[in-house]
PDB file of N, CA and C in Angstrom:
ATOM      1  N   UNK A   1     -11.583  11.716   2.185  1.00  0.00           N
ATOM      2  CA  UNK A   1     -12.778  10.950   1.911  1.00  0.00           C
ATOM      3  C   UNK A   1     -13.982  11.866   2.054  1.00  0.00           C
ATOM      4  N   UNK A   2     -14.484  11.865   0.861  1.00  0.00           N
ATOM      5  CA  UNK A   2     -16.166  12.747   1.051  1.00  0.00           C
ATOM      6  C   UNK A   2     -16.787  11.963   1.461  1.00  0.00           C
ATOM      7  N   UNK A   3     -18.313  12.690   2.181  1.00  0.00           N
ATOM      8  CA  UNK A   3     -18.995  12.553   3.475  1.00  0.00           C
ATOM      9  C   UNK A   3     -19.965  13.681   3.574  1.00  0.00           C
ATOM     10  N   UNK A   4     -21.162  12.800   3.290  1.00  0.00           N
ATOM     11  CA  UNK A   4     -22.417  13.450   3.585  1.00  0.00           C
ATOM     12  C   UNK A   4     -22.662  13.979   5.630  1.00  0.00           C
ATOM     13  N   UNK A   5     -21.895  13.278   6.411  1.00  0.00           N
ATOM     14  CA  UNK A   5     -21.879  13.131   7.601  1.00  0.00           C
ATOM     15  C   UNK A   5     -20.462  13.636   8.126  1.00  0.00           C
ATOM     16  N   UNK A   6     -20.662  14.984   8.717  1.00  0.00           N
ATOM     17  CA  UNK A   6     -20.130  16.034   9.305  1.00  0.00           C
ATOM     18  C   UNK A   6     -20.057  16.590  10.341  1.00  0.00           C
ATOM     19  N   UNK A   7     -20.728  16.202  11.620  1.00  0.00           N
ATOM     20  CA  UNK A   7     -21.450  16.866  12.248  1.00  0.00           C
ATOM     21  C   UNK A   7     -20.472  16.530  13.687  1.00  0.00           C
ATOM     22  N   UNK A   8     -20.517  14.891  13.600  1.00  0.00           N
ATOM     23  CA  UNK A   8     -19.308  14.423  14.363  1.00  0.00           C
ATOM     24  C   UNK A   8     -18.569  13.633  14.577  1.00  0.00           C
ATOM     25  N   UNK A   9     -17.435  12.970  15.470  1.00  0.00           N
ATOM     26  CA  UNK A   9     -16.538  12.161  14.861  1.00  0.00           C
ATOM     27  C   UNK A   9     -17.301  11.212  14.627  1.00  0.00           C
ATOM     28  N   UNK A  10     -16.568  10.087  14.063  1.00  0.00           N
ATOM     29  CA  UNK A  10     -16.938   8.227  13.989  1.00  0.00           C
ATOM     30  C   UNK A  10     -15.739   7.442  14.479  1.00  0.00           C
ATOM     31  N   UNK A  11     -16.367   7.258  15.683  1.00  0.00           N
ATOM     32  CA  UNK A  11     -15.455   6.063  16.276  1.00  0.00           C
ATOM     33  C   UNK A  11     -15.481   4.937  15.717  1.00  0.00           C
ATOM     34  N   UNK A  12     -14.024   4.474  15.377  1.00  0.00           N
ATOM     35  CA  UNK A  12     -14.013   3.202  14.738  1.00  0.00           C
ATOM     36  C   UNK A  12     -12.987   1.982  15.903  1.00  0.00           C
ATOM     37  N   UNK A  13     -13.710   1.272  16.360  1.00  0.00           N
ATOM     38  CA  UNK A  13     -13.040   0.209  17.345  1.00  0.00           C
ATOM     39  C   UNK A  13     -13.861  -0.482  17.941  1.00  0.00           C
ATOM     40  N   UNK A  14     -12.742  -1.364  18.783  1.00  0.00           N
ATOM     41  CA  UNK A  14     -13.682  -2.259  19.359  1.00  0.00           C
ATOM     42  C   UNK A  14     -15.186  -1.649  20.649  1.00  0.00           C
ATOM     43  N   UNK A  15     -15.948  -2.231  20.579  1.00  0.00           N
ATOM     44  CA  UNK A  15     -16.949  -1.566  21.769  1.00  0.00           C
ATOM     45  C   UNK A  15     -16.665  -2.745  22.880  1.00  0.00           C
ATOM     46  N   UNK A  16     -15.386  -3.706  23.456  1.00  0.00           N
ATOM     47  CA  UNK A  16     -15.314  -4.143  24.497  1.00  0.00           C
ATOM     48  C   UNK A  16     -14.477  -2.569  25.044  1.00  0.00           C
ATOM     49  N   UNK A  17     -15.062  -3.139  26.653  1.00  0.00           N
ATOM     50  CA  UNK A  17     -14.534  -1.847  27.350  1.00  0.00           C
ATOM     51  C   UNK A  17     -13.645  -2.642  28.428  1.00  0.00           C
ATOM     52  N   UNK A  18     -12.485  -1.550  28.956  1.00  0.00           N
ATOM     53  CA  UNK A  18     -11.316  -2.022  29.977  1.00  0.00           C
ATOM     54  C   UNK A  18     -10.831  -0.874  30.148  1.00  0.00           C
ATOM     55  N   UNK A  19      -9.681  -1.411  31.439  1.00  0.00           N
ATOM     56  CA  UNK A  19      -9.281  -0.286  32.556  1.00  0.00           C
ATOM     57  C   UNK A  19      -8.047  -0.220  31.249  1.00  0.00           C
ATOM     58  N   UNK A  20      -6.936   0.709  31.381  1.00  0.00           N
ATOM     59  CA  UNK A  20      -6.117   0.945  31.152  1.00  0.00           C
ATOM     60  C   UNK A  20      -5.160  -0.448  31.693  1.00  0.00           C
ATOM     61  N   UNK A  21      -5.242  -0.353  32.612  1.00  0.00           N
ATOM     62  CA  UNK A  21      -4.318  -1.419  33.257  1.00  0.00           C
ATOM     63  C   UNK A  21      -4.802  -2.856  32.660  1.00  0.00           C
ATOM     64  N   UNK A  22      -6.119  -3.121  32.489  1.00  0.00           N
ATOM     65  CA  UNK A  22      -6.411  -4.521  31.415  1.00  0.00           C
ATOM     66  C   UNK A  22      -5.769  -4.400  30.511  1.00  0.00           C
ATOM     67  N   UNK A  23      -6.217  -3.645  29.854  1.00  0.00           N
ATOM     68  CA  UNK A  23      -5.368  -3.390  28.373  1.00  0.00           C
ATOM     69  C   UNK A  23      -3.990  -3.728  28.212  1.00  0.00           C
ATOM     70  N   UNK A  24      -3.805  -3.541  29.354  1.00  0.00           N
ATOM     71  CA  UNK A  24      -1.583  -3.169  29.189  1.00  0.00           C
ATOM     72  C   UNK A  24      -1.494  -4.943  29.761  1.00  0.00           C
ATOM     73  N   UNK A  25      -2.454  -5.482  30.699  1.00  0.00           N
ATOM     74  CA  UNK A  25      -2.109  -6.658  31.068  1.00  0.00           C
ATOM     75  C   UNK A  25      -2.680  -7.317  29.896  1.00  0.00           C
ATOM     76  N   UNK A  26      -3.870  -7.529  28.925  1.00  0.00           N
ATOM     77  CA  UNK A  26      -3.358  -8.329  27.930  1.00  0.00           C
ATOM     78  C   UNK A  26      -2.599  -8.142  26.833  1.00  0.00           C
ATOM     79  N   UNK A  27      -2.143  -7.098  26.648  1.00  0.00           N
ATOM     80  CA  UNK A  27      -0.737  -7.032  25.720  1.00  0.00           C
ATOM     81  C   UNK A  27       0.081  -7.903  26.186  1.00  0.00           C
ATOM     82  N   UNK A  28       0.375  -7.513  27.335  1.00  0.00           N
ATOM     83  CA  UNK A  28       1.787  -8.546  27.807  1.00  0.00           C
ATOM     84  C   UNK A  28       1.434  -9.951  27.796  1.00  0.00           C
ATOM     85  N   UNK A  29       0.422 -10.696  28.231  1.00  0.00           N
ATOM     86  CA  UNK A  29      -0.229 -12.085  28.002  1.00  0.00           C
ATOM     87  C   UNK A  29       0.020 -12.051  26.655  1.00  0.00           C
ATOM     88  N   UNK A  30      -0.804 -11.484  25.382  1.00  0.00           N
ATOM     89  CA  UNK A  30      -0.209 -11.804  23.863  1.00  0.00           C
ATOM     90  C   UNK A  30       0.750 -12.038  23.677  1.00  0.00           C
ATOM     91  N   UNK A  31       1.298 -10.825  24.145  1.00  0.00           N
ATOM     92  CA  UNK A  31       3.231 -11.242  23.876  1.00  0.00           C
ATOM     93  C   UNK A  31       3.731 -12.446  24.375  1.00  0.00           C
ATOM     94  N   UNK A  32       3.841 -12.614  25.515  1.00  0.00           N
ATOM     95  CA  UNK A  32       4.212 -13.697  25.773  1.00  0.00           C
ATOM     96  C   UNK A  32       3.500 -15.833  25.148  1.00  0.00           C
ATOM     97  N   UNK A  33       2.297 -15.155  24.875  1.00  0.00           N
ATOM     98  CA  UNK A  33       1.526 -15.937  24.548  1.00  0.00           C
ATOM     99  C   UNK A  33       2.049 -16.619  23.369  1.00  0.00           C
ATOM    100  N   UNK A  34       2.115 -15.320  22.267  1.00  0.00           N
ATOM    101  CA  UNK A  34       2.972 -15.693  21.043  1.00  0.00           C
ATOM    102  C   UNK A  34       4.611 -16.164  21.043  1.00  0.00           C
ATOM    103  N   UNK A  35       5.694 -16.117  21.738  1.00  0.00           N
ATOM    104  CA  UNK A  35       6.289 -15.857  22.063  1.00  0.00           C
ATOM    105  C   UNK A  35       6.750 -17.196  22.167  1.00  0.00           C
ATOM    106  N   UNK A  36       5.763 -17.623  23.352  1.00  0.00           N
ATOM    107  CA  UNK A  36       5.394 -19.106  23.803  1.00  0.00           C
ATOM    108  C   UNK A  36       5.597 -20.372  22.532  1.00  0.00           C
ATOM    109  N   UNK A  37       4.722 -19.925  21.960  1.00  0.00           N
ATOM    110  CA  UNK A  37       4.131 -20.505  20.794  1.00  0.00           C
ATOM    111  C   UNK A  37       5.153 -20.489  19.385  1.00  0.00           C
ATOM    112  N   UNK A  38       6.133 -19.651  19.453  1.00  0.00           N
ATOM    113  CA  UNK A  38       7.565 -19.702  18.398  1.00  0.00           C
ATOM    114  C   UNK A  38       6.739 -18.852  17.486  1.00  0.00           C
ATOM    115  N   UNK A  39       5.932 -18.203  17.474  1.00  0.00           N
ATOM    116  CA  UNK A  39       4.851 -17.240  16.400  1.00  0.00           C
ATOM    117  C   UNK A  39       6.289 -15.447  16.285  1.00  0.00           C
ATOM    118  N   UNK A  40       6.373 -15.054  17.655  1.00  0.00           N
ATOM    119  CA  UNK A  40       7.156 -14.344  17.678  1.00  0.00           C
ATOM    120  C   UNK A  40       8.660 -14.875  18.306  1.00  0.00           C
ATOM    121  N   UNK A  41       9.686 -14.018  17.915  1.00  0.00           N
ATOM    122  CA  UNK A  41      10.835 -14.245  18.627  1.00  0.00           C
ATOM    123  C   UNK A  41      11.339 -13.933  19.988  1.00  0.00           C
ATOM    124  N   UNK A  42      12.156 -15.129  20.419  1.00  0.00           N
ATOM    125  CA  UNK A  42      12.014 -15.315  21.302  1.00  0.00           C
ATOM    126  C   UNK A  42      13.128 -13.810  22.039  1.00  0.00           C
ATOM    127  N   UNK A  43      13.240 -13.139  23.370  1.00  0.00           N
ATOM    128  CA  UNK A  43      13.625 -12.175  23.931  1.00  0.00           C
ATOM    129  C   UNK A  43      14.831 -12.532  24.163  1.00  0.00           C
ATOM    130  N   UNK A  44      15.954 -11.428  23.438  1.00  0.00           N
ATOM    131  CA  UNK A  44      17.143 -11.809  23.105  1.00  0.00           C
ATOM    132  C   UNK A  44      17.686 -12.349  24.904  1.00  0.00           C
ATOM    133  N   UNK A  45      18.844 -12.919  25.166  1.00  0.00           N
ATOM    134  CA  UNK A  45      19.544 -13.723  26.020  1.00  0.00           C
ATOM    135  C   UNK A  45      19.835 -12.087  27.332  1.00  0.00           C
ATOM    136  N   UNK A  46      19.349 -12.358  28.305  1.00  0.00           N
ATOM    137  CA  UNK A  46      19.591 -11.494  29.362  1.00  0.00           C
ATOM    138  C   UNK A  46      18.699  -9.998  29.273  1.00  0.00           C
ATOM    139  N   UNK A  47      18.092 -10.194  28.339  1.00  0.00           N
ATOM    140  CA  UNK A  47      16.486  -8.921  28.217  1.00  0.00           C
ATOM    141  C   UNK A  47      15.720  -9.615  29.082  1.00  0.00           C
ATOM    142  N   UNK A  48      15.248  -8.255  30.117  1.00  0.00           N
ATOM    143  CA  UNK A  48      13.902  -8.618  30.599  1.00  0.00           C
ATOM    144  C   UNK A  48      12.933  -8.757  30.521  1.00  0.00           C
ATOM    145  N   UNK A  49      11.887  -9.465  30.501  1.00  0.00           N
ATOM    146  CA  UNK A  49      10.600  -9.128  30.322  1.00  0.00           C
ATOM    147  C   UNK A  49       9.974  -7.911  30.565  1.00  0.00           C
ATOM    148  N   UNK A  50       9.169  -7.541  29.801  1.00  0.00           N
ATOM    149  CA  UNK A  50       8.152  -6.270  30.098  1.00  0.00           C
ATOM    150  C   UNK A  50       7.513  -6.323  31.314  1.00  0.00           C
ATOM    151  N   UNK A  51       7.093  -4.728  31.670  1.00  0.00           N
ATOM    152  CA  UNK A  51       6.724  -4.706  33.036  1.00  0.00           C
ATOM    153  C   UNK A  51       5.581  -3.288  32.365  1.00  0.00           C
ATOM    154  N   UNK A  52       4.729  -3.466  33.615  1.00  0.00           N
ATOM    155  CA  UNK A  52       3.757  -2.054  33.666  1.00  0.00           C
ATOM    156  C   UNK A  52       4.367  -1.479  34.442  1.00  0.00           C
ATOM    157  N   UNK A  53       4.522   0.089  33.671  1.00  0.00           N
ATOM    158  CA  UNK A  53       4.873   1.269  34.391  1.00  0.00           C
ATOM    159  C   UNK A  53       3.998   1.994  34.795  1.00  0.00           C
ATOM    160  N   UNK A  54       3.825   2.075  36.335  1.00  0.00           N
ATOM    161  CA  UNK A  54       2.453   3.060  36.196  1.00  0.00           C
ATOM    162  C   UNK A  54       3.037   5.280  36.448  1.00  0.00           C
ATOM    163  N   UNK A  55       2.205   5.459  35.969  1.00  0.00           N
ATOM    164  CA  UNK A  55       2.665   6.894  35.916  1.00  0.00           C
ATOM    165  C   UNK A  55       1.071   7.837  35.967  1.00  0.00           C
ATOM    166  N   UNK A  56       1.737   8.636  36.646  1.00  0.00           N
ATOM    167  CA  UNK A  56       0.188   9.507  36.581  1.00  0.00           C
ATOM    168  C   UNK A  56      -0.571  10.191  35.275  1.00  0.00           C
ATOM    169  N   UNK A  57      -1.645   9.854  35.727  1.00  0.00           N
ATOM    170  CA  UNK A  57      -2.744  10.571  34.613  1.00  0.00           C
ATOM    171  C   UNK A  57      -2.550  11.419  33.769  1.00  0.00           C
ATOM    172  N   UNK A  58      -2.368  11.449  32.575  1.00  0.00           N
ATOM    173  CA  UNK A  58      -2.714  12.787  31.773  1.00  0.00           C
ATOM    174  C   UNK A  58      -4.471  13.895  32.765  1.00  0.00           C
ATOM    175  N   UNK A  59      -4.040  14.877  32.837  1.00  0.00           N
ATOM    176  CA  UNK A  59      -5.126  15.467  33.221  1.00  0.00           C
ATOM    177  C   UNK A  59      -6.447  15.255  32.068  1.00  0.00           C
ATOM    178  N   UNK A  60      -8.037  15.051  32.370  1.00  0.00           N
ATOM    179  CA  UNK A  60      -8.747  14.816  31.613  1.00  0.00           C
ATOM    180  C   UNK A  60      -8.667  13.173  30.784  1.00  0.00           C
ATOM    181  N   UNK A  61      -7.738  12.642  31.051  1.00  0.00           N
ATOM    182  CA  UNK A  61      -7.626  11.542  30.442  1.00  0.00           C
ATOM    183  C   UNK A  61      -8.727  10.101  31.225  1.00  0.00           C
ATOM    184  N   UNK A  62      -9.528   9.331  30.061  1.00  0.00           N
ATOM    185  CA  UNK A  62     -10.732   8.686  30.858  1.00  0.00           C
ATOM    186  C   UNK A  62     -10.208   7.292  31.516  1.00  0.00           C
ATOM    187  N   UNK A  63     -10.074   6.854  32.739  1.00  0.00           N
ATOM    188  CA  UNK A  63      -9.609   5.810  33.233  1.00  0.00           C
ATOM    189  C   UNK A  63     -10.175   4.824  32.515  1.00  0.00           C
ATOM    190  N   UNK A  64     -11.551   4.561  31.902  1.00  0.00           N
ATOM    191  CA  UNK A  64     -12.028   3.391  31.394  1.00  0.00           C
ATOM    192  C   UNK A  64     -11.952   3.740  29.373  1.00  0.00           C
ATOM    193  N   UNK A  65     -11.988   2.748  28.801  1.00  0.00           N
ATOM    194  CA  UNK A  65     -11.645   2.770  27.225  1.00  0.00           C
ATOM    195  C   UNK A  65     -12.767   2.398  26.785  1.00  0.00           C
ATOM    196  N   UNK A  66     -13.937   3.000  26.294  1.00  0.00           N
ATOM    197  CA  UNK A  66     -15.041   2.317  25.172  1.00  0.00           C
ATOM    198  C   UNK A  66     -15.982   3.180  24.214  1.00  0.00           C
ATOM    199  N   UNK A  67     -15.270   2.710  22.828  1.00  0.00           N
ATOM    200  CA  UNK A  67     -15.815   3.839  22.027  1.00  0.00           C
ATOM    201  C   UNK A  67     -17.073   3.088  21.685  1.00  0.00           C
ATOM    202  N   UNK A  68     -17.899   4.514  21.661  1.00  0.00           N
ATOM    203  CA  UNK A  68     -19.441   3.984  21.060  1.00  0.00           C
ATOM    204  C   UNK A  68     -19.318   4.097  19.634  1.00  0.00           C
ATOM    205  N   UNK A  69     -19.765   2.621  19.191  1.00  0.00           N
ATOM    206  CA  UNK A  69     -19.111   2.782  17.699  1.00  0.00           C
ATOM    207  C   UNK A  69     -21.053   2.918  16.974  1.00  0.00           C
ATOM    208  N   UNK A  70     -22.019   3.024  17.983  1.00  0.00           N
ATOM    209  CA  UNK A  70     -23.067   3.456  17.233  1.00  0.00           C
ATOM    210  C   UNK A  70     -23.584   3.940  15.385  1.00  0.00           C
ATOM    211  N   UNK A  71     -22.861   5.432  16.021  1.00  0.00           N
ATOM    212  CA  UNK A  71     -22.693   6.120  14.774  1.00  0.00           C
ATOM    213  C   UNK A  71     -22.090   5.406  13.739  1.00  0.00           C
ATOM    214  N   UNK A  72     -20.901   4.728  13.267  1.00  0.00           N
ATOM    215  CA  UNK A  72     -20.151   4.102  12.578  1.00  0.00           C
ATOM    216  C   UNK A  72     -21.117   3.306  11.992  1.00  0.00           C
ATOM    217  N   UNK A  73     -21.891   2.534  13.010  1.00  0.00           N
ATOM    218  CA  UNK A  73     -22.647   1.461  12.252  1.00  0.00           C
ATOM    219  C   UNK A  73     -24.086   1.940  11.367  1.00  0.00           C
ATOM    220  N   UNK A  74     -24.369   3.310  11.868  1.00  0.00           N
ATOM    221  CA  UNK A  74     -25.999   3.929  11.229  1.00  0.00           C
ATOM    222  C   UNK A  74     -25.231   4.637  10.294  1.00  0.00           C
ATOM    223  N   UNK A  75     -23.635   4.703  10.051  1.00  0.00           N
ATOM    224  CA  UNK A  75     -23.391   6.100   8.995  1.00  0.00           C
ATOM    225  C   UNK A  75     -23.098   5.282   8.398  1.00  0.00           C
ATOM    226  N   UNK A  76     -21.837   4.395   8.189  1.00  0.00           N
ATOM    227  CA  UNK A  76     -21.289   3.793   6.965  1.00  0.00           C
ATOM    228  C   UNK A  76     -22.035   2.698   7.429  1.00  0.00           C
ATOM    229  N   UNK A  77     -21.955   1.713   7.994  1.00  0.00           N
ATOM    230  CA  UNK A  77     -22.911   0.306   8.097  1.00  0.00           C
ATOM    231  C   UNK A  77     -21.456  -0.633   8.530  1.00  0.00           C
ATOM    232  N   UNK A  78     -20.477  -0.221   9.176  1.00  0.00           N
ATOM    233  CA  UNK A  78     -19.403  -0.836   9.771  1.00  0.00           C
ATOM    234  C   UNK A  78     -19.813  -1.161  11.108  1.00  0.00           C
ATOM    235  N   UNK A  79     -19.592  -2.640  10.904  1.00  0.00           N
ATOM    236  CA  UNK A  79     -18.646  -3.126  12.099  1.00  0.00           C
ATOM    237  C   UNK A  79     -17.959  -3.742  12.890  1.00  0.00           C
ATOM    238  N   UNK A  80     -17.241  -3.642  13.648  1.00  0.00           N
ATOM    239  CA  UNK A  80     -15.742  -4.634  13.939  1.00  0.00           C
ATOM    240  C   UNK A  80     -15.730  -6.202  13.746  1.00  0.00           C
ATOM    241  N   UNK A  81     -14.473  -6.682  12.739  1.00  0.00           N
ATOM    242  CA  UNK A  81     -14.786  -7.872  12.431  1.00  0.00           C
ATOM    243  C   UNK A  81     -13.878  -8.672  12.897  1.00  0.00           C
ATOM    244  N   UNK A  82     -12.703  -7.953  13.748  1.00  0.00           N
ATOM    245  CA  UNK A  82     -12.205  -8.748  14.159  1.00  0.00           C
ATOM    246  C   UNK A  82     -11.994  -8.875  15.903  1.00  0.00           C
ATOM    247  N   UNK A  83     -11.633  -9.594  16.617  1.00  0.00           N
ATOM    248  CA  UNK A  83     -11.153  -9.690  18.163  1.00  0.00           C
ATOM    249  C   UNK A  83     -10.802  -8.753  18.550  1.00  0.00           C
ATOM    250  N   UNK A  84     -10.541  -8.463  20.230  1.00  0.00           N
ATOM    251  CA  UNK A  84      -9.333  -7.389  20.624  1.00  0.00           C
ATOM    252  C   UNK A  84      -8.442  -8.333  20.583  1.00  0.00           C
ATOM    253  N   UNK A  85      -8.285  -9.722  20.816  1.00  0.00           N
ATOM    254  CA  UNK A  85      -7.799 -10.524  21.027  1.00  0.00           C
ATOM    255  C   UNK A  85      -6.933 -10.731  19.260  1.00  0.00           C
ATOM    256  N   UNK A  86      -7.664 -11.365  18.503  1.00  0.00           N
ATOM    257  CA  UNK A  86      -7.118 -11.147  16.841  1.00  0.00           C
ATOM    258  C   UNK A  86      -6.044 -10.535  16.620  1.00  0.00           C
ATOM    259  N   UNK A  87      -6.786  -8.801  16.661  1.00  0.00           N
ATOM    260  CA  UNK A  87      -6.368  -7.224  16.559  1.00  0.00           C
ATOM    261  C   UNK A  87      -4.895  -7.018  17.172  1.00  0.00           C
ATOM    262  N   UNK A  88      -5.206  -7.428  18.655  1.00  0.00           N
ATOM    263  CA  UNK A  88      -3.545  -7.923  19.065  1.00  0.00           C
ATOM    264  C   UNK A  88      -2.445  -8.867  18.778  1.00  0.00           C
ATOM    265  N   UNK A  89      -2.977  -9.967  18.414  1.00  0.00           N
ATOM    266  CA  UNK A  89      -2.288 -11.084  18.167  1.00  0.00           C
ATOM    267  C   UNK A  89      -1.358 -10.143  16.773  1.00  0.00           C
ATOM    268  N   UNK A  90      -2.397  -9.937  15.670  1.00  0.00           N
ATOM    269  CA  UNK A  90      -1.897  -9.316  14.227  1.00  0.00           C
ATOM    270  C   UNK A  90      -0.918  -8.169  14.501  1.00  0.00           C
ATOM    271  N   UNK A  91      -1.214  -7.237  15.419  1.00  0.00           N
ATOM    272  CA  UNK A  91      -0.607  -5.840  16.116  1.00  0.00           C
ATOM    273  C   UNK A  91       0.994  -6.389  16.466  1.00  0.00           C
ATOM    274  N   UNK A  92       0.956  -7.826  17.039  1.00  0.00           N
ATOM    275  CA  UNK A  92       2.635  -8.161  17.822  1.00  0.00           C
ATOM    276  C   UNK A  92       2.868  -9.013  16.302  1.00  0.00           C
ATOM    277  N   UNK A  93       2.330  -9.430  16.040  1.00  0.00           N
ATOM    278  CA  UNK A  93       2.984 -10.413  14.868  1.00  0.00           C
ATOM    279  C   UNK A  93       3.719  -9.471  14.369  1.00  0.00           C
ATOM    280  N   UNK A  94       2.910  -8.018  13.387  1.00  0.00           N
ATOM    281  CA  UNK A  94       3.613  -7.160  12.600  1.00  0.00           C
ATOM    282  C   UNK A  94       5.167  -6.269  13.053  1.00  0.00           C
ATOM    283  N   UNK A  95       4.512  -5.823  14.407  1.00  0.00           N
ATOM    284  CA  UNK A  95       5.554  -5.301  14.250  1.00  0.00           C
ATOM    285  C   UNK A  95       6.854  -6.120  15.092  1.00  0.00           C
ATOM    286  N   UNK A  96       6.547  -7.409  15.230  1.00  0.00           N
ATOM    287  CA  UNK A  96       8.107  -8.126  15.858  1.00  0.00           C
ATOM    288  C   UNK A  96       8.530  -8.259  14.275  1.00  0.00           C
ATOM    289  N   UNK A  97       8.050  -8.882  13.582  1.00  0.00           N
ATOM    290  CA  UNK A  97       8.560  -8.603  11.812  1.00  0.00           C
ATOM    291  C   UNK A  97       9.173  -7.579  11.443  1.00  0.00           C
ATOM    292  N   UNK A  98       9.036  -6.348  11.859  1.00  0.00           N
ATOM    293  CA  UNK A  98       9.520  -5.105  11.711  1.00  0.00           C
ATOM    294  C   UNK A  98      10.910  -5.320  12.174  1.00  0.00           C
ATOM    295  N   UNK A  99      10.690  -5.129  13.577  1.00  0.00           N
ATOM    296  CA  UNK A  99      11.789  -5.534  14.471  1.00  0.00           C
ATOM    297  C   UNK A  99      13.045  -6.280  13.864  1.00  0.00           C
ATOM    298  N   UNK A 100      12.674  -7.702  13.745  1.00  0.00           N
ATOM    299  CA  UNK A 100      12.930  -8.414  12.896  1.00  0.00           C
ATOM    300  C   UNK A 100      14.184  -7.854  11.663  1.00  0.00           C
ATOM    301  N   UNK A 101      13.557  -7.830  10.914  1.00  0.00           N
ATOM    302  CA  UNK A 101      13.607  -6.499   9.686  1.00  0.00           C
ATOM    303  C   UNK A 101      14.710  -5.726   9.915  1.00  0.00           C
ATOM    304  N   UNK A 102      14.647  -4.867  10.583  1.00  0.00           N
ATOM    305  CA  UNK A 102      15.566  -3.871  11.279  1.00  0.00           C
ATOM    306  C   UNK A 102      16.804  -3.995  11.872  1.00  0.00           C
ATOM    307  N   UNK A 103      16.925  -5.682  12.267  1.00  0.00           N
ATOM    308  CA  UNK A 103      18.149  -6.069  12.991  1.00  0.00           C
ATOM    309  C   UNK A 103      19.226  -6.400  11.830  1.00  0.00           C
TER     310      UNK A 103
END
């Protein structure tokens, strides 16, 4: 894609901000959420539920998540139109379909 604007990246995402560990706890709420709801399938007979693994840091890696999507919006005129909430919901729909798919 050509681009008058070079200089530096463009963050494209949501500008809500969270710990790592939010993040991973509402994935698992979606999942189950949908799950709940007969949207996704249900976890085959004697699978466990998901769990957070915690593991140490990538060195340099930022404990908190929030891109400044500033730039994005003064360069191209974007911006986010959908939920984190949405974004996830669509994120488990697709790929349990996959899943799905694959079996």
């Amino acid at each position: 894609m050509e681009s008058s604007h070079s200089l530096t990246p463009v963050n494209i995402g949501s500008s809500d901000e969270g710990t790592v560990l939010s993040w991973a706890e509402e994935i698992l709420s979606t999942v189950r959420e949908l799950r709940a709801a007969g949207d996704v399938a249900p976890l085959p007979a004697g699978t466990p539920e998901s769990t957070i693994e915690f593991v140490p840091a990538v060195v340099d890696d930022p404990p908190r998540r929030r891109p400044d999507t500033t730039l994005a919006k003064e360069v191209l005129g974007w911006d986010p139109r959908w939920t984190v909430k949405a974004g996830l919901e669509e994120t488990v729909r697709y790929f349990a379909a996959q899943l799905e798919m694959a079996d």
